[in-house]
PDB file of N, CA and C in Angstrom:
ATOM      1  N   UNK A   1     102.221 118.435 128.140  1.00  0.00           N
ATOM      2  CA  UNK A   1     101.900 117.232 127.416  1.00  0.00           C
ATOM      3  C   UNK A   1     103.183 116.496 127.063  1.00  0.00           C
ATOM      4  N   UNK A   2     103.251 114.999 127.449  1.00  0.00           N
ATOM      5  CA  UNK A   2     104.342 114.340 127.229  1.00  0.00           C
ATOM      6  C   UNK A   2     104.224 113.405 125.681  1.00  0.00           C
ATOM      7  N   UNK A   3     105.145 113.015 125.522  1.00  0.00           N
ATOM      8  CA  UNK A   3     105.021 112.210 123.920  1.00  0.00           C
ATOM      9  C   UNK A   3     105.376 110.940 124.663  1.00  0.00           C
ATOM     10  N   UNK A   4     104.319 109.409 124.178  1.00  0.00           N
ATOM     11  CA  UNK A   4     104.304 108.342 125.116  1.00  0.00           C
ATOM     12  C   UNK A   4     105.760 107.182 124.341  1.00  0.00           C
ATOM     13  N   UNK A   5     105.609 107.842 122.999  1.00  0.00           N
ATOM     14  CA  UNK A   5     106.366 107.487 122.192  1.00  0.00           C
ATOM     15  C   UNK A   5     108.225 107.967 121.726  1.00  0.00           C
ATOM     16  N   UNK A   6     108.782 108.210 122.298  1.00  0.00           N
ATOM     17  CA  UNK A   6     110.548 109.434 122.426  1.00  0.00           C
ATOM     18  C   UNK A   6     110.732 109.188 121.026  1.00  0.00           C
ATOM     19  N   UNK A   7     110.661 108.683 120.068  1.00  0.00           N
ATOM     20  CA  UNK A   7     111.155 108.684 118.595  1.00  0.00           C
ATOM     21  C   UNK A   7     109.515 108.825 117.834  1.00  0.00           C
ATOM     22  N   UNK A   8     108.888 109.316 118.145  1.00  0.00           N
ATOM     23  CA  UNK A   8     107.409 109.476 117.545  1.00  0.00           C
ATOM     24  C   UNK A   8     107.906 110.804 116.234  1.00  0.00           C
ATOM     25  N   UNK A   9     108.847 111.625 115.993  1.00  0.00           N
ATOM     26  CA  UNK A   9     109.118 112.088 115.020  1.00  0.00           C
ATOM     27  C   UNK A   9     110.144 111.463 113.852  1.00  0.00           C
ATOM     28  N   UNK A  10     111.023 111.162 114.489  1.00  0.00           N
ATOM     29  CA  UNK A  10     111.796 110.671 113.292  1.00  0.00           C
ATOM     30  C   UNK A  10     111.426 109.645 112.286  1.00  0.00           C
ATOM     31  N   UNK A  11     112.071 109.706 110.985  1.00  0.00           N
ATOM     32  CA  UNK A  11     111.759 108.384 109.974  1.00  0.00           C
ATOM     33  C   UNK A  11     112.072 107.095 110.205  1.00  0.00           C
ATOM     34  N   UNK A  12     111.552 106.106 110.356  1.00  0.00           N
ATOM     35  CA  UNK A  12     112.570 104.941 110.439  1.00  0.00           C
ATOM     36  C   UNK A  12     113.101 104.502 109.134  1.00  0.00           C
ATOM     37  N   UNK A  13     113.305 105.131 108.386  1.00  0.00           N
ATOM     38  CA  UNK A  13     113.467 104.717 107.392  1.00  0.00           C
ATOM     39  C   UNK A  13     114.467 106.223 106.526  1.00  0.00           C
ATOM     40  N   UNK A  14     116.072 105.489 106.083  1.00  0.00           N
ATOM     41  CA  UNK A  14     116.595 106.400 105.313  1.00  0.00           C
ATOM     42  C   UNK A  14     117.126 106.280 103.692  1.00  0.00           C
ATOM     43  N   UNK A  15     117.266 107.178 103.122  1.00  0.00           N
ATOM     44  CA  UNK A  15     117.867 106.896 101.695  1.00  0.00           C
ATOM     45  C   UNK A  15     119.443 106.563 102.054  1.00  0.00           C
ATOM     46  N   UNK A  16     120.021 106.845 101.141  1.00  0.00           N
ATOM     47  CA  UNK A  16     121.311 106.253 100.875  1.00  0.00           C
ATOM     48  C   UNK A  16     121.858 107.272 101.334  1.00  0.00           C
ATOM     49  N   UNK A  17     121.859 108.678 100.444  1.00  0.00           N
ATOM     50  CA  UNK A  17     122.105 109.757 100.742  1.00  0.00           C
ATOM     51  C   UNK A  17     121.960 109.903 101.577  1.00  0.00           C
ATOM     52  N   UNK A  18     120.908 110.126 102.349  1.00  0.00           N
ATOM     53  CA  UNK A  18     120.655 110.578 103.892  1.00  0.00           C
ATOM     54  C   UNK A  18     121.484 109.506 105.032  1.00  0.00           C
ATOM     55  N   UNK A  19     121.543 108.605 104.752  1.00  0.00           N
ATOM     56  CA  UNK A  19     122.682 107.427 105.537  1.00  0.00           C
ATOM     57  C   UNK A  19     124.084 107.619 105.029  1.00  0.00           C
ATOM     58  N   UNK A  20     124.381 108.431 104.160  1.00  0.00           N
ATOM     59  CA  UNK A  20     126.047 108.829 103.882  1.00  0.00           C
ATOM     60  C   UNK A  20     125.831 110.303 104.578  1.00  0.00           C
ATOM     61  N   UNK A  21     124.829 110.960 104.796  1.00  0.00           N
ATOM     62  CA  UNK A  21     125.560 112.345 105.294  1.00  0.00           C
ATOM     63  C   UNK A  21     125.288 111.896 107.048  1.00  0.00           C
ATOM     64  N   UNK A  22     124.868 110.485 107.614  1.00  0.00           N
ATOM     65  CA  UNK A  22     124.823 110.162 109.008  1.00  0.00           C
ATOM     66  C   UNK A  22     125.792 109.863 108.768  1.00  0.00           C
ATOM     67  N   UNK A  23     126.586 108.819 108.690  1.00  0.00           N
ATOM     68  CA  UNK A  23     127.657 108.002 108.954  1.00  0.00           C
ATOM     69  C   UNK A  23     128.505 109.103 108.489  1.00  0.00           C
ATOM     70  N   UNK A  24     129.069 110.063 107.718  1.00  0.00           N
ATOM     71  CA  UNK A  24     129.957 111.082 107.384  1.00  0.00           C
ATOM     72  C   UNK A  24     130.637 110.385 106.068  1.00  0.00           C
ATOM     73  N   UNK A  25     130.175 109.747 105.238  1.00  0.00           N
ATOM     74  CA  UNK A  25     131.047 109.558 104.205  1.00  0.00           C
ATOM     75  C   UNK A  25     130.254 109.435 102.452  1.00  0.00           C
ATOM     76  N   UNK A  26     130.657 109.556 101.801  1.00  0.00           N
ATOM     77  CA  UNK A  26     130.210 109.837 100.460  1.00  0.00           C
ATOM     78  C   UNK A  26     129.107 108.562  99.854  1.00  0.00           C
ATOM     79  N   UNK A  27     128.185 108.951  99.364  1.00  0.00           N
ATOM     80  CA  UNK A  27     126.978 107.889  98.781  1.00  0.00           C
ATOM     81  C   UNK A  27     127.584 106.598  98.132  1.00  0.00           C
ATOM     82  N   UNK A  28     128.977 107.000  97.534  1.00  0.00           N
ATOM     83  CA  UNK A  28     129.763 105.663  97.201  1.00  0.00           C
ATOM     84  C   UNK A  28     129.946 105.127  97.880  1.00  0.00           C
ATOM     85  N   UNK A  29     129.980 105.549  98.791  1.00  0.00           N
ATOM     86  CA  UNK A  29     130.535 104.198 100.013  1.00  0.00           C
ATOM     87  C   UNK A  29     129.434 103.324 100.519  1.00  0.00           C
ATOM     88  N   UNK A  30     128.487 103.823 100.955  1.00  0.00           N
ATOM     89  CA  UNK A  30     127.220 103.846 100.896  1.00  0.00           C
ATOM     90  C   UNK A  30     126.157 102.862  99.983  1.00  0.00           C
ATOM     91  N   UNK A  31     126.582 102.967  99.127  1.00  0.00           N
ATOM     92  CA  UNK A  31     126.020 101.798  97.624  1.00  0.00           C
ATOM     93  C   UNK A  31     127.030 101.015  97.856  1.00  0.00           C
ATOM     94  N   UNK A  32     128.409 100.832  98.331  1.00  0.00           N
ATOM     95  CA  UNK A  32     129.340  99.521  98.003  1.00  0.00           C
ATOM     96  C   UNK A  32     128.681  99.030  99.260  1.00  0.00           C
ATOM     97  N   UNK A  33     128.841  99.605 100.320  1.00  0.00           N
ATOM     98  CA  UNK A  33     128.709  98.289 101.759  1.00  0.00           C
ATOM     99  C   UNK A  33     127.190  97.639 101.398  1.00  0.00           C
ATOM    100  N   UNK A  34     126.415  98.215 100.686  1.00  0.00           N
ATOM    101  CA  UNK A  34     125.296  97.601 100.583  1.00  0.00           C
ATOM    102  C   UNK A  34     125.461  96.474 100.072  1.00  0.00           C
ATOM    103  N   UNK A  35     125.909  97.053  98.707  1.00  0.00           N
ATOM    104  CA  UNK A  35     126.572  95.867  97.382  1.00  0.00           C
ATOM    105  C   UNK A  35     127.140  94.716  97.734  1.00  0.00           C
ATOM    106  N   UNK A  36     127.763  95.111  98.758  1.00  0.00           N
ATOM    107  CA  UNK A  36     128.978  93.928  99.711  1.00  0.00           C
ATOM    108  C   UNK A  36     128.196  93.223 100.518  1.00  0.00           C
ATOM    109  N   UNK A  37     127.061  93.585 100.939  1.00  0.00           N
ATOM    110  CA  UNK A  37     126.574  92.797 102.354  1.00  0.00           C
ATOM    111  C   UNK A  37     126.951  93.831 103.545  1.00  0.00           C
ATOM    112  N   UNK A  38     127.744  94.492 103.544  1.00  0.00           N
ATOM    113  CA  UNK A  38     128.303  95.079 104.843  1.00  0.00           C
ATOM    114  C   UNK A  38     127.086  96.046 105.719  1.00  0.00           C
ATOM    115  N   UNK A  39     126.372  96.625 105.053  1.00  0.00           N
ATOM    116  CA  UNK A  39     125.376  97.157 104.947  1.00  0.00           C
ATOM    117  C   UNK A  39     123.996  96.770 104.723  1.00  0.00           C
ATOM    118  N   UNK A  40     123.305  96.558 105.449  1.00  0.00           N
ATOM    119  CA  UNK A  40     121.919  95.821 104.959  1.00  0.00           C
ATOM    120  C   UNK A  40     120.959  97.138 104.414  1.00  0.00           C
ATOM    121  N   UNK A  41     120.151  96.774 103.263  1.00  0.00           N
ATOM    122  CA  UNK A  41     119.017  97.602 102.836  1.00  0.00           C
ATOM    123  C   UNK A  41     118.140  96.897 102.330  1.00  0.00           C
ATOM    124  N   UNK A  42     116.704  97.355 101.819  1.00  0.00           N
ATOM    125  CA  UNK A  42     115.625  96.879 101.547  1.00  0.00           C
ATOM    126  C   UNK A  42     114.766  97.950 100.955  1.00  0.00           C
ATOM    127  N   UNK A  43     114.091  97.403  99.967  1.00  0.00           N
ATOM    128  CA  UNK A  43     113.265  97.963  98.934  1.00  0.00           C
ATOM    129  C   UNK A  43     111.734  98.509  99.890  1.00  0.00           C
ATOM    130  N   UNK A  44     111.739  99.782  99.716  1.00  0.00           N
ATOM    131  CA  UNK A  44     110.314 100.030 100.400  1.00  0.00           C
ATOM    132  C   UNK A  44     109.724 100.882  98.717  1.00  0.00           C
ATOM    133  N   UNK A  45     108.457 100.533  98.300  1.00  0.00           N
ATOM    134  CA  UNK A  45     107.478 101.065  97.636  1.00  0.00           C
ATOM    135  C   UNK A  45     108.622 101.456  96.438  1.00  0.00           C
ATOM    136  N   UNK A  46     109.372 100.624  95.897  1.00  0.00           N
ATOM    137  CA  UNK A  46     110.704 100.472  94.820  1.00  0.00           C
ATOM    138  C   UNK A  46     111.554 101.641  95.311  1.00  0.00           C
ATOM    139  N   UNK A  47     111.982 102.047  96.631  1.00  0.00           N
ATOM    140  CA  UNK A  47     112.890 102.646  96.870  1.00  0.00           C
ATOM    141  C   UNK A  47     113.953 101.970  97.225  1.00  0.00           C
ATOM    142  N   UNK A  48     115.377 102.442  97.665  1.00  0.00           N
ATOM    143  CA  UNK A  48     116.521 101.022  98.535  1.00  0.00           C
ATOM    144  C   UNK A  48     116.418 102.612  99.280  1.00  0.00           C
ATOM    145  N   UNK A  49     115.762 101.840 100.665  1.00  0.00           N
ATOM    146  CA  UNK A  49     116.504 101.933 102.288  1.00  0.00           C
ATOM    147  C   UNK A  49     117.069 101.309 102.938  1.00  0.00           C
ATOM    148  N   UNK A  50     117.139 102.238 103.723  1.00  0.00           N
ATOM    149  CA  UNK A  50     118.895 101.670 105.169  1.00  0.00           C
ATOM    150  C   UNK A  50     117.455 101.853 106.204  1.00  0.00           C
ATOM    151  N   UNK A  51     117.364 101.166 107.436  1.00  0.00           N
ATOM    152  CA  UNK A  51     116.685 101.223 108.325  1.00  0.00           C
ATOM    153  C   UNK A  51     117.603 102.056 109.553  1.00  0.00           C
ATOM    154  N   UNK A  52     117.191 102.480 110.228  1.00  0.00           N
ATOM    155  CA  UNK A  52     117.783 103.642 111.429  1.00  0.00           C
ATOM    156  C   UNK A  52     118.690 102.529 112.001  1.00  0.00           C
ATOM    157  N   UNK A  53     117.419 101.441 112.337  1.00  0.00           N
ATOM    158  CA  UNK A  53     117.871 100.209 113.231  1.00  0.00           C
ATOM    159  C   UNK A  53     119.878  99.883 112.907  1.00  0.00           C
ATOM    160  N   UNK A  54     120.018  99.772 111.542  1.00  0.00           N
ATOM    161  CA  UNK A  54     120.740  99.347 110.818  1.00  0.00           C
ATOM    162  C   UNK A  54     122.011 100.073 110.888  1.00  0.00           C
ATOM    163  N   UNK A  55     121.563 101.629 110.731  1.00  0.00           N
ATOM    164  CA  UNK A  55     122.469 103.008 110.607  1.00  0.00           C
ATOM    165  C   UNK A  55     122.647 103.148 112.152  1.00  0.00           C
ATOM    166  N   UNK A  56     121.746 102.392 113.248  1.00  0.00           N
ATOM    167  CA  UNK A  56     122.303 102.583 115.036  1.00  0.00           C
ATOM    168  C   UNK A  56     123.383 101.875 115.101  1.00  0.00           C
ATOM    169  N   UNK A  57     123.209 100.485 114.820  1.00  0.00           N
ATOM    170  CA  UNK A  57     124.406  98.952 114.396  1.00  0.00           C
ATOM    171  C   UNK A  57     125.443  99.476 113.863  1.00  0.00           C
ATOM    172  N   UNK A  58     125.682  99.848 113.032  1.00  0.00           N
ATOM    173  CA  UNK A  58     126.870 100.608 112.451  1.00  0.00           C
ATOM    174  C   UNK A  58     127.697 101.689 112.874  1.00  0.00           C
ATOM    175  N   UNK A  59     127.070 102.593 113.606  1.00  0.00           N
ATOM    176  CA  UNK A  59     127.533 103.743 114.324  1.00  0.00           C
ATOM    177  C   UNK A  59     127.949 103.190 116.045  1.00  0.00           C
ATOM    178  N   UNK A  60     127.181 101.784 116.151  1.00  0.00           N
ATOM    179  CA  UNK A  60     127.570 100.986 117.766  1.00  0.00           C
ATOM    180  C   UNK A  60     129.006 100.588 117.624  1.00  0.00           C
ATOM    181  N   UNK A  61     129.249 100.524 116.275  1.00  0.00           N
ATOM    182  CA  UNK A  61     130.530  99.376 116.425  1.00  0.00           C
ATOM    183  C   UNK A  61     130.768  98.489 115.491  1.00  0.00           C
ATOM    184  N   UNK A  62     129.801  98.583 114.385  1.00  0.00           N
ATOM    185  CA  UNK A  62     130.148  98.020 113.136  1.00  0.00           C
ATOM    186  C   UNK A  62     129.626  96.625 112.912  1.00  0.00           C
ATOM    187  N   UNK A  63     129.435  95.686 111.941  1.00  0.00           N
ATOM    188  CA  UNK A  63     129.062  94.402 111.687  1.00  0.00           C
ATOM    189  C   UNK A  63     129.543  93.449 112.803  1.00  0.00           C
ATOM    190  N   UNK A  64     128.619  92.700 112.934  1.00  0.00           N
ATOM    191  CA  UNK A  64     128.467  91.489 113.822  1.00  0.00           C
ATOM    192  C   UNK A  64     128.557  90.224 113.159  1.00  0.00           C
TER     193      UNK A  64
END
């Protein structure tokens, strides 16, 4: 049985924390690029997430 979907497990959706232990650096950093713009996030169900989409962009090569 094949999966029709290749990312049908993962979240699209991360915390802060969980987007500082991807990118390798501390939750402070993490809350500033947001703070700054450098970083885009968005409120899901009064949480602040980072979208995967967002955390791929960043790990490609950084702001555009």
């Amino acid at each position: 049985m094949t999966k029709k979907t290749p990312d049908a497990g993962r979240p699209a959706f991360y915390t802060p924390a969980e987007a500082a232990w991807i990118l390798g650096v501390d939750r402070n950093e993490v809350h500033r690029a947001i703070r700054v713009g450098t970083l885009r996030a968005e409120r899901r169900r009064s949480r602040l997430v980072v979208a995967a989409a967002e955390l791929r962009r960043v790990l490609d090569g950084g702001a555009r």
